[in-house]
PDB file of N, CA and C in Angstrom:
ATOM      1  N   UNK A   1       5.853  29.028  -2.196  1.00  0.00           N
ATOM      2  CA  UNK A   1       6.254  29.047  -0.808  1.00  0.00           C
ATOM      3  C   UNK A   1       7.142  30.252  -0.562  1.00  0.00           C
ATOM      4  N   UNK A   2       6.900  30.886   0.687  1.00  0.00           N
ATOM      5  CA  UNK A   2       8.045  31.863   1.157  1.00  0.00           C
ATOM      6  C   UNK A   2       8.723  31.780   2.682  1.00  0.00           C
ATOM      7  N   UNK A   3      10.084  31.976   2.693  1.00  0.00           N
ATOM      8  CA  UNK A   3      10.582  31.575   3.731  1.00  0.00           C
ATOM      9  C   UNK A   3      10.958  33.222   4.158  1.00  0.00           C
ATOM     10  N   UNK A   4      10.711  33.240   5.609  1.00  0.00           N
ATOM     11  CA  UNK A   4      10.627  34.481   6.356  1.00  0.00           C
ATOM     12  C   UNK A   4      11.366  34.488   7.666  1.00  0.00           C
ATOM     13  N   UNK A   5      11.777  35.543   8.184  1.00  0.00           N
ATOM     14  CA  UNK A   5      12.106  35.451   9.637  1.00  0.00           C
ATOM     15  C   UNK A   5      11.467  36.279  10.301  1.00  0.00           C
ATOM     16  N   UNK A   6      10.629  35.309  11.714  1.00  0.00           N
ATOM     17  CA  UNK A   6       9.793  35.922  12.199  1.00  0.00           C
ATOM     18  C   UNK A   6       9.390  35.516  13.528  1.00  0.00           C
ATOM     19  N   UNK A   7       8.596  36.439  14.316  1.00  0.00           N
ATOM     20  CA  UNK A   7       8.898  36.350  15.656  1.00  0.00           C
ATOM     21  C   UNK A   7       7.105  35.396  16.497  1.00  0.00           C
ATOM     22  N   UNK A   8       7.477  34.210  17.260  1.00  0.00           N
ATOM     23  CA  UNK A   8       6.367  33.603  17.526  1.00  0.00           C
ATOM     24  C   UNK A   8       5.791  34.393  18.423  1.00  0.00           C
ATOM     25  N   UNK A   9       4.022  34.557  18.542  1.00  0.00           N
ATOM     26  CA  UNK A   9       3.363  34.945  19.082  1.00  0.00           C
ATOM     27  C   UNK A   9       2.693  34.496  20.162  1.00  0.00           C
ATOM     28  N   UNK A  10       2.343  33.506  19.666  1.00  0.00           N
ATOM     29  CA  UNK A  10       1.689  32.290  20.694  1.00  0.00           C
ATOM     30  C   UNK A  10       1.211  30.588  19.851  1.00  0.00           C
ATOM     31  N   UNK A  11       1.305  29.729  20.377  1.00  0.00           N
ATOM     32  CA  UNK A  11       1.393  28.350  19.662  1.00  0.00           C
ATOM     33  C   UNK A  11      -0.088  28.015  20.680  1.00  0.00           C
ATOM     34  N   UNK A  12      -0.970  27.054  20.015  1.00  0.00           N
ATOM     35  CA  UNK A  12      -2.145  26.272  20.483  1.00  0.00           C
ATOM     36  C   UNK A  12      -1.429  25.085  20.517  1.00  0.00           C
ATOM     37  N   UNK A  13      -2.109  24.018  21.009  1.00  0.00           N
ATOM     38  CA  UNK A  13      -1.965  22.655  21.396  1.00  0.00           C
ATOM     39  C   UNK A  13      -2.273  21.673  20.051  1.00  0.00           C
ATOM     40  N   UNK A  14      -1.591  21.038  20.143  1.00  0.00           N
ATOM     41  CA  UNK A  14      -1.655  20.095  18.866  1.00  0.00           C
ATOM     42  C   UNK A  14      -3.215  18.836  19.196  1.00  0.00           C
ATOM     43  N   UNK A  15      -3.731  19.018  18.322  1.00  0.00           N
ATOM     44  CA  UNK A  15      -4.915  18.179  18.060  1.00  0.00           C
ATOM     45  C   UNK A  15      -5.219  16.401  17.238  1.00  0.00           C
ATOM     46  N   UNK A  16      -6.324  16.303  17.092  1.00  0.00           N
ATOM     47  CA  UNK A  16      -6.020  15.429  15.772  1.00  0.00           C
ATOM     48  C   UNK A  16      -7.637  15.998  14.783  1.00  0.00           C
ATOM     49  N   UNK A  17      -6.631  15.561  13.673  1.00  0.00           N
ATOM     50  CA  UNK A  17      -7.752  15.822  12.497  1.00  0.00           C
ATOM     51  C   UNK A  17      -7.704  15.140  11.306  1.00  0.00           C
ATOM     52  N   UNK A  18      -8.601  14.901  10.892  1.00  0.00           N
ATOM     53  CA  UNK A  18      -9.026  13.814  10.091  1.00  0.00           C
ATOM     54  C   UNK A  18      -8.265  14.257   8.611  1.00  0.00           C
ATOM     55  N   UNK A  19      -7.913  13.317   8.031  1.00  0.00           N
ATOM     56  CA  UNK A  19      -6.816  13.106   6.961  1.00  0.00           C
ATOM     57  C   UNK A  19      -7.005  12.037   5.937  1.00  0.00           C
ATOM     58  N   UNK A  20      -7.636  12.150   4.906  1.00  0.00           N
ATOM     59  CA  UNK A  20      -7.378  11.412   3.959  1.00  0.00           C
ATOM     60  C   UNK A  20      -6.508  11.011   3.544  1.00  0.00           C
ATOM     61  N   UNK A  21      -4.768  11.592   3.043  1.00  0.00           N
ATOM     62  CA  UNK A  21      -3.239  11.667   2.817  1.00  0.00           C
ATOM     63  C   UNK A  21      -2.930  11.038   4.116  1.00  0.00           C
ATOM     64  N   UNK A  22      -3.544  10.678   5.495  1.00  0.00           N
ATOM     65  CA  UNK A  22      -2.407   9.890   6.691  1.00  0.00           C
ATOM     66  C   UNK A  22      -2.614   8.528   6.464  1.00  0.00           C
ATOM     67  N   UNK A  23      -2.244   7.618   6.717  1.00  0.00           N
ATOM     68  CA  UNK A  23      -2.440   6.244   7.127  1.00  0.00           C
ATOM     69  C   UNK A  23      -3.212   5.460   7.660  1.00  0.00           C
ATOM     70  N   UNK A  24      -3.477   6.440   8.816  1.00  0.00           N
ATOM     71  CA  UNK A  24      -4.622   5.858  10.165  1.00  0.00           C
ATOM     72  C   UNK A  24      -5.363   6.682   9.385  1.00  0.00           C
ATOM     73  N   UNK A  25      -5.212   7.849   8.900  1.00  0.00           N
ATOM     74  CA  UNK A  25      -6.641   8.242   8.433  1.00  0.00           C
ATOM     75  C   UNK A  25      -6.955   9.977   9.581  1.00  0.00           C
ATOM     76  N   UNK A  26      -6.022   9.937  10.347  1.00  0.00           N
ATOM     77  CA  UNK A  26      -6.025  11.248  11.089  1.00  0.00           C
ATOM     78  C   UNK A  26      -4.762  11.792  10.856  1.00  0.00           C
ATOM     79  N   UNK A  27      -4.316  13.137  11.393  1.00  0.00           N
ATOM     80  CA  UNK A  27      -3.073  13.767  11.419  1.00  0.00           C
ATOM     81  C   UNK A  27      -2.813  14.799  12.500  1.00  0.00           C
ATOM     82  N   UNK A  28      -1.785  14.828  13.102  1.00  0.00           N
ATOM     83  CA  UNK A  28      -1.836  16.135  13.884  1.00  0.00           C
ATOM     84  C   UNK A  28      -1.812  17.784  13.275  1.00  0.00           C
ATOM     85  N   UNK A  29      -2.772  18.477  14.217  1.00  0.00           N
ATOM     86  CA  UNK A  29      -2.739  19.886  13.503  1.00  0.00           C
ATOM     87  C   UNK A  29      -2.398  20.793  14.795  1.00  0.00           C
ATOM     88  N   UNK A  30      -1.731  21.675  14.656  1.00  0.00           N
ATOM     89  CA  UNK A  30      -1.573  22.759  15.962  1.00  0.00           C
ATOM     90  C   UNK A  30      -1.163  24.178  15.036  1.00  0.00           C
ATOM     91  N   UNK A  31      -2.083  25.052  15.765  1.00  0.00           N
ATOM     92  CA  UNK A  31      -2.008  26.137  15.324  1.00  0.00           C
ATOM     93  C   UNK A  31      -0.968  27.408  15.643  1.00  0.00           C
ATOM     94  N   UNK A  32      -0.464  28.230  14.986  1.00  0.00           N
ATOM     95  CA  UNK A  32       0.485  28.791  15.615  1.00  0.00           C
ATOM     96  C   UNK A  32       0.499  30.613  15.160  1.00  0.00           C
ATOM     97  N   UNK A  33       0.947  31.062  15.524  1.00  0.00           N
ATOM     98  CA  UNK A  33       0.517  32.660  15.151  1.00  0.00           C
ATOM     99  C   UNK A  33       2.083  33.158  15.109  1.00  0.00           C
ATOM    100  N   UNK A  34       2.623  34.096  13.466  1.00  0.00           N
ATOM    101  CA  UNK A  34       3.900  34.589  13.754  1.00  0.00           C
ATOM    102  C   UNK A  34       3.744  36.114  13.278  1.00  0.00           C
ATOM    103  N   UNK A  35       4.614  36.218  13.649  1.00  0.00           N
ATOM    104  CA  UNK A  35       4.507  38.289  13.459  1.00  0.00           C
ATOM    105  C   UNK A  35       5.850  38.542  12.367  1.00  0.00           C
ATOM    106  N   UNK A  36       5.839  39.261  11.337  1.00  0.00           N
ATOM    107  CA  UNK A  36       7.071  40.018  10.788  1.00  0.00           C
ATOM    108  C   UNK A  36       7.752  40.769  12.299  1.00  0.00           C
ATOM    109  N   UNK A  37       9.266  40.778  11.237  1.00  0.00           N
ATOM    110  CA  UNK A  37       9.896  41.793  12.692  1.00  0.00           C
ATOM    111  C   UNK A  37       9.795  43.091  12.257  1.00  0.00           C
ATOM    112  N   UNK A  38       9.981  43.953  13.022  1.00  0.00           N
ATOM    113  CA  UNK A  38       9.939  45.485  13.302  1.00  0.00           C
ATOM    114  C   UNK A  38       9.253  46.321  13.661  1.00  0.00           C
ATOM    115  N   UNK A  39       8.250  45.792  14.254  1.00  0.00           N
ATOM    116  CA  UNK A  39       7.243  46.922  15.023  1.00  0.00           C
ATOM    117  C   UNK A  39       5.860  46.265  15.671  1.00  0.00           C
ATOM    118  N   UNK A  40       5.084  47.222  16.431  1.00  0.00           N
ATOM    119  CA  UNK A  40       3.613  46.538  16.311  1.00  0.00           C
ATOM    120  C   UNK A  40       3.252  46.179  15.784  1.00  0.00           C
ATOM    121  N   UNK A  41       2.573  47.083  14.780  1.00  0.00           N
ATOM    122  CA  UNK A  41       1.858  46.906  13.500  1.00  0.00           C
ATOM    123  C   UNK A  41       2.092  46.250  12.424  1.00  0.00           C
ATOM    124  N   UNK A  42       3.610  45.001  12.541  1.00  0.00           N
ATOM    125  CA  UNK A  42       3.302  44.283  11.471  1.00  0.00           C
ATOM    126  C   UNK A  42       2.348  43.422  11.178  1.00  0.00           C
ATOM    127  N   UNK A  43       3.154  42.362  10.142  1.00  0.00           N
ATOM    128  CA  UNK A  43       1.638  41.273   9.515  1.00  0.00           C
ATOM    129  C   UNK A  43       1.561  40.446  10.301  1.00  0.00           C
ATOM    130  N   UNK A  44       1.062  39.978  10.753  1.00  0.00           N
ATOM    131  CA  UNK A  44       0.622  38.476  11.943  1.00  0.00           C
ATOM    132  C   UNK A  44      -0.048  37.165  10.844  1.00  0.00           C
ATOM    133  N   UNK A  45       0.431  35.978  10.504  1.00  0.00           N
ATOM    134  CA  UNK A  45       0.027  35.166  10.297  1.00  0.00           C
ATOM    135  C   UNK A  45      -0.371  34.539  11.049  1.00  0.00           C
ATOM    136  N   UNK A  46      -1.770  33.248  11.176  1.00  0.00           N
ATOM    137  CA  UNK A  46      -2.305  32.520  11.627  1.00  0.00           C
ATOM    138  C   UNK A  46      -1.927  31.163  11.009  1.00  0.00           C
ATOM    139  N   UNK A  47      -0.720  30.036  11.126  1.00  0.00           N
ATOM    140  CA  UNK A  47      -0.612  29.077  10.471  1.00  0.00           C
ATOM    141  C   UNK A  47      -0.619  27.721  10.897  1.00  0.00           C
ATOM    142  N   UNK A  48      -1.291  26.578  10.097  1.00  0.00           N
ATOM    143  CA  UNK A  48      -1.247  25.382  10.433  1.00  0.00           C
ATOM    144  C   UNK A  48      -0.424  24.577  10.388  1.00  0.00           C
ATOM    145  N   UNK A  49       0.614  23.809  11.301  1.00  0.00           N
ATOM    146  CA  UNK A  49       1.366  22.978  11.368  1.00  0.00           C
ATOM    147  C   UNK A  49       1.066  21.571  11.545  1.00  0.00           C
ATOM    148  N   UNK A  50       1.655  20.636  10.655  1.00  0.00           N
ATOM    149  CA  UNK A  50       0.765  19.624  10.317  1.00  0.00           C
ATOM    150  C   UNK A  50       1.605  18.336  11.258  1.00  0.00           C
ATOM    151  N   UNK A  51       1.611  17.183  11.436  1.00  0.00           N
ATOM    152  CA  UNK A  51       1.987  15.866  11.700  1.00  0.00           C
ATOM    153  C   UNK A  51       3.333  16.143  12.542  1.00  0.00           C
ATOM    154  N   UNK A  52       4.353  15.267  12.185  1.00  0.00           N
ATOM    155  CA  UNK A  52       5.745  15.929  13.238  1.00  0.00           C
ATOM    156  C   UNK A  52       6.110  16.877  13.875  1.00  0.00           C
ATOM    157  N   UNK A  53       5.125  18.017  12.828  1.00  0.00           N
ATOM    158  CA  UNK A  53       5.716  19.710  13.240  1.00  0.00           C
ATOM    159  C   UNK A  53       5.248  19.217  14.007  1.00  0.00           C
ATOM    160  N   UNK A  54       3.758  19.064  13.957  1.00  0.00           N
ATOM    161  CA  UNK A  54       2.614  19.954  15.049  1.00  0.00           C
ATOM    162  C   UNK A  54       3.000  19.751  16.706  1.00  0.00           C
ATOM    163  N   UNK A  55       4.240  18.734  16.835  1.00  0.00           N
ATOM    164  CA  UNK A  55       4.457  18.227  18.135  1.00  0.00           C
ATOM    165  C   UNK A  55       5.919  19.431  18.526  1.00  0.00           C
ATOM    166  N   UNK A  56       6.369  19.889  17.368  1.00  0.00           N
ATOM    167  CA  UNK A  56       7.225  20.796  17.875  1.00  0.00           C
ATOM    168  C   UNK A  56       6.796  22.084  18.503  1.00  0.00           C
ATOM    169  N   UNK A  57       7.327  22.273  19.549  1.00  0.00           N
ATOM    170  CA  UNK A  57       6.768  23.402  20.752  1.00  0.00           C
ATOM    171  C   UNK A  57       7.969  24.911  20.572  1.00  0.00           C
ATOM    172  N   UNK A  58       7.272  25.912  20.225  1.00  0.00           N
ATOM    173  CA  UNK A  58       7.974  27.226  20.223  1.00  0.00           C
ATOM    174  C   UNK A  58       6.839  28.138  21.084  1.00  0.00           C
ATOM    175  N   UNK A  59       7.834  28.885  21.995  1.00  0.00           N
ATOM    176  CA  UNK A  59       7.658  30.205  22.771  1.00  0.00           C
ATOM    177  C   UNK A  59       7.432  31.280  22.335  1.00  0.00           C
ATOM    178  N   UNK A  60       6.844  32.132  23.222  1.00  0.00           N
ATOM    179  CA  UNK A  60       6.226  33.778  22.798  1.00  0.00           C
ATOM    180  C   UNK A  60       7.628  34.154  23.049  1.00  0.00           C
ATOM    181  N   UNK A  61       7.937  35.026  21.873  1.00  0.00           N
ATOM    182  CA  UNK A  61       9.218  35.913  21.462  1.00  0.00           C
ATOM    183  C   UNK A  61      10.041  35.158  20.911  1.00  0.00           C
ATOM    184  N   UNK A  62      10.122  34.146  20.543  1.00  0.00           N
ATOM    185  CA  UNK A  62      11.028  33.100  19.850  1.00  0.00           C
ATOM    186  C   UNK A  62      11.214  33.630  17.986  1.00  0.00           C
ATOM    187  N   UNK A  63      12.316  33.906  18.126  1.00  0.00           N
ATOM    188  CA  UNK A  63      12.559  34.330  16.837  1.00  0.00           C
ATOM    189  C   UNK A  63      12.977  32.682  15.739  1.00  0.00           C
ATOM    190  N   UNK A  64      12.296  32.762  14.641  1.00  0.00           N
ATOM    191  CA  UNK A  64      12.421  31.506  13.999  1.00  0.00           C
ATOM    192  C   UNK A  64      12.495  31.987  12.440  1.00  0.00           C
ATOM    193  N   UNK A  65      12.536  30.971  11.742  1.00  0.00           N
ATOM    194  CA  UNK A  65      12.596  30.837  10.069  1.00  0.00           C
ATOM    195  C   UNK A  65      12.051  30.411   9.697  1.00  0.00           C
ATOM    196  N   UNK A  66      10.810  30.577   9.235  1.00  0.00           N
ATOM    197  CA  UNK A  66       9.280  29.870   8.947  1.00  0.00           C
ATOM    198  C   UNK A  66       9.512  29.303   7.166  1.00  0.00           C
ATOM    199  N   UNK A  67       9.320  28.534   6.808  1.00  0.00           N
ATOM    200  CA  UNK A  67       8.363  28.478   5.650  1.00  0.00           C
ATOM    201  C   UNK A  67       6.778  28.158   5.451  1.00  0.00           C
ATOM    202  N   UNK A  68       6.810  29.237   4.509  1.00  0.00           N
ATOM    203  CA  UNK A  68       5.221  29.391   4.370  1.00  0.00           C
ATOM    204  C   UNK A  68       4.307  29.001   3.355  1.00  0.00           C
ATOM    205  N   UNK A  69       3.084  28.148   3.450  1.00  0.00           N
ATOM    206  CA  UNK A  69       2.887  28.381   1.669  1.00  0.00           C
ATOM    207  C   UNK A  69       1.265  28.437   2.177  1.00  0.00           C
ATOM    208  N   UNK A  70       0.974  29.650   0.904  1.00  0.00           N
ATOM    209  CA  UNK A  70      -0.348  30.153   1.046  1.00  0.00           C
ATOM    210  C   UNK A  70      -1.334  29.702  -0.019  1.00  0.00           C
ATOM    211  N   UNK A  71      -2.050  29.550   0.727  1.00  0.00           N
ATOM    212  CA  UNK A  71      -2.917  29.077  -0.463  1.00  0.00           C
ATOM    213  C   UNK A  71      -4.497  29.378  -0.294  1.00  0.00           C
ATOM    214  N   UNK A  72      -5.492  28.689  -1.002  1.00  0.00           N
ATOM    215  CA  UNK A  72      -7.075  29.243  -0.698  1.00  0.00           C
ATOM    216  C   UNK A  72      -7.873  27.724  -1.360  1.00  0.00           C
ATOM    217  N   UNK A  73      -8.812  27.737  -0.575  1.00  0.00           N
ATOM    218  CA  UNK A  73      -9.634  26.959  -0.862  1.00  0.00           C
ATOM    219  C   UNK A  73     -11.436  27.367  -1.142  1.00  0.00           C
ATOM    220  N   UNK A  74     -12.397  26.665  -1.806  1.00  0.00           N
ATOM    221  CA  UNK A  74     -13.440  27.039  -2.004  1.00  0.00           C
ATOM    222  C   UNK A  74     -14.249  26.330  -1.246  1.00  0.00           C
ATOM    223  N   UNK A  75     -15.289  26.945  -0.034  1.00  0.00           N
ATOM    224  CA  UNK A  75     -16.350  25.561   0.648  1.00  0.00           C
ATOM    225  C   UNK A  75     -17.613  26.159   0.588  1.00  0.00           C
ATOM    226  N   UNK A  76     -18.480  25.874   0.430  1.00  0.00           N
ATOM    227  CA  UNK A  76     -20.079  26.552   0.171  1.00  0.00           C
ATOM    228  C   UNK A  76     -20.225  27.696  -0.198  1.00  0.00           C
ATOM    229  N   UNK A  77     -19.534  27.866  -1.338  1.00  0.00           N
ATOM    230  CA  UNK A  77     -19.117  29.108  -1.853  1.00  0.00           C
ATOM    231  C   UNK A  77     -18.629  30.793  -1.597  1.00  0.00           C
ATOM    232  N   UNK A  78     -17.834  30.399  -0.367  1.00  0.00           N
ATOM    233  CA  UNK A  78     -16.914  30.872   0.156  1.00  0.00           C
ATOM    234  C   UNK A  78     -16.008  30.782   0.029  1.00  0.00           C
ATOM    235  N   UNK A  79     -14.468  31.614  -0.003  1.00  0.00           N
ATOM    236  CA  UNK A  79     -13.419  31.340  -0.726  1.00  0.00           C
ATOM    237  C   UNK A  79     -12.455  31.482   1.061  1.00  0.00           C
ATOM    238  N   UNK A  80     -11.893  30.417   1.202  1.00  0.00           N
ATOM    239  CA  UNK A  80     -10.952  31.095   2.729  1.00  0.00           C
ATOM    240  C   UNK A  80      -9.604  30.896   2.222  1.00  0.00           C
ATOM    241  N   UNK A  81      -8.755  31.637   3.023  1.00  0.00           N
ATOM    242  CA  UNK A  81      -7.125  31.357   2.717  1.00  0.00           C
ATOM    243  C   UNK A  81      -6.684  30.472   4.073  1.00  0.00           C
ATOM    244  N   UNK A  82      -5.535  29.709   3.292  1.00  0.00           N
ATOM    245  CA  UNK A  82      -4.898  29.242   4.531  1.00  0.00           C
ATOM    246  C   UNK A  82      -3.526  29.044   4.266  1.00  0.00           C
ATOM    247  N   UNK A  83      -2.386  29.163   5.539  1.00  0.00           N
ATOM    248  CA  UNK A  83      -1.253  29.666   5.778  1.00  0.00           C
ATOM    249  C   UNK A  83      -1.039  28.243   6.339  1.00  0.00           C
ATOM    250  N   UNK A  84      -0.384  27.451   5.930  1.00  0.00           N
ATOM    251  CA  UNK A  84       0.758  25.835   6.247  1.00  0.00           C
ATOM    252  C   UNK A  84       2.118  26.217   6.502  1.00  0.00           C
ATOM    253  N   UNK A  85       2.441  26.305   7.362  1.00  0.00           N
ATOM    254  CA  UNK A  85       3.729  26.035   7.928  1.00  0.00           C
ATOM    255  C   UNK A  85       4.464  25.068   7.417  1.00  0.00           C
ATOM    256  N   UNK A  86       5.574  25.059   6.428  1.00  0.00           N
ATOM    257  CA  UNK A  86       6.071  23.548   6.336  1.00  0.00           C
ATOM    258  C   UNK A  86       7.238  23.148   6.901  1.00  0.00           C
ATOM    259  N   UNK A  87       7.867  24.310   7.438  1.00  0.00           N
ATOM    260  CA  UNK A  87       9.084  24.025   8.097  1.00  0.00           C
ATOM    261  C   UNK A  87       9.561  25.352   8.857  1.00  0.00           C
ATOM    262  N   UNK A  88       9.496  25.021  10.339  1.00  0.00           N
ATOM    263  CA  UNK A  88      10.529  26.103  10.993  1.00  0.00           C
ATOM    264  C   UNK A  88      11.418  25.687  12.092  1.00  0.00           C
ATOM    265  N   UNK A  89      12.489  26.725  12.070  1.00  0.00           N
ATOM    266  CA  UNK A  89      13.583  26.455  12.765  1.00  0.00           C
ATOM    267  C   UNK A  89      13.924  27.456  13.606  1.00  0.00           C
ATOM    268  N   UNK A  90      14.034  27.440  14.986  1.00  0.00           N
ATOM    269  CA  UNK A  90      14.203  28.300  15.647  1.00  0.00           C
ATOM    270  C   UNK A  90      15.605  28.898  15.554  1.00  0.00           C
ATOM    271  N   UNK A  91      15.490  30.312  15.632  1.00  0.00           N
ATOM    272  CA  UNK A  91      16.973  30.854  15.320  1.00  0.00           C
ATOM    273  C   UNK A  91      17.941  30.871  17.283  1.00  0.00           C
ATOM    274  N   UNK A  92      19.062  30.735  17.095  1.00  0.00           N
ATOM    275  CA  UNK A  92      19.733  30.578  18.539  1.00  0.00           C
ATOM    276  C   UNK A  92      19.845  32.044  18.745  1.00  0.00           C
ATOM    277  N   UNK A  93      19.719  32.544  20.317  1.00  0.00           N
ATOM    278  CA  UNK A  93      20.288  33.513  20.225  1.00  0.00           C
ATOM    279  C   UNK A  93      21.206  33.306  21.287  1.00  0.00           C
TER     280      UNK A  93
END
């Protein structure tokens, strides 16, 4: 995992999606996009926020403290990465 400070881009709407690990058997997912600070051209992550997060709501330009953990999975023999959000906190300004 890596914890970063970084600036929100834009947040999607929280969904539901099916979950083996939930209870009911679904979980919330909402997608969220963050940028490194210092310029255009930094890195932009695309990350999934899962169950409690996914109901937490952050703004375009919202500077926060992400943790991140990256990882990859294999599906019809394709390899994709994916970026989980496990915890962020918006910084005050």
């Amino acid at each position: 995992m890596d914890t970063r400070i970084l600036k929100v881009v834009r947040q999607g709407e929280a969904f539901s999606v099916q979950s083996a690990k939930a209870e009911a058997g679904q979980i919330q997912k909402c997608n969220i996009v963050l940028k490194e600070l210092g310029g255009k051209f930094e890195n932009e992550f695309v990350c999934a926020m899962l169950g409690s997060l996914a109901a937490c709501r952050f703004y375009e330009g919202d500077v926060v403290v992400a943790t991140l953990r990256f990882s990859t999975h294999e599906y019809q023999n394709q390899v994709f990465q994916e970026v989980l959000a496990t915890d962020i906190v918006k910084l005050n300004r």
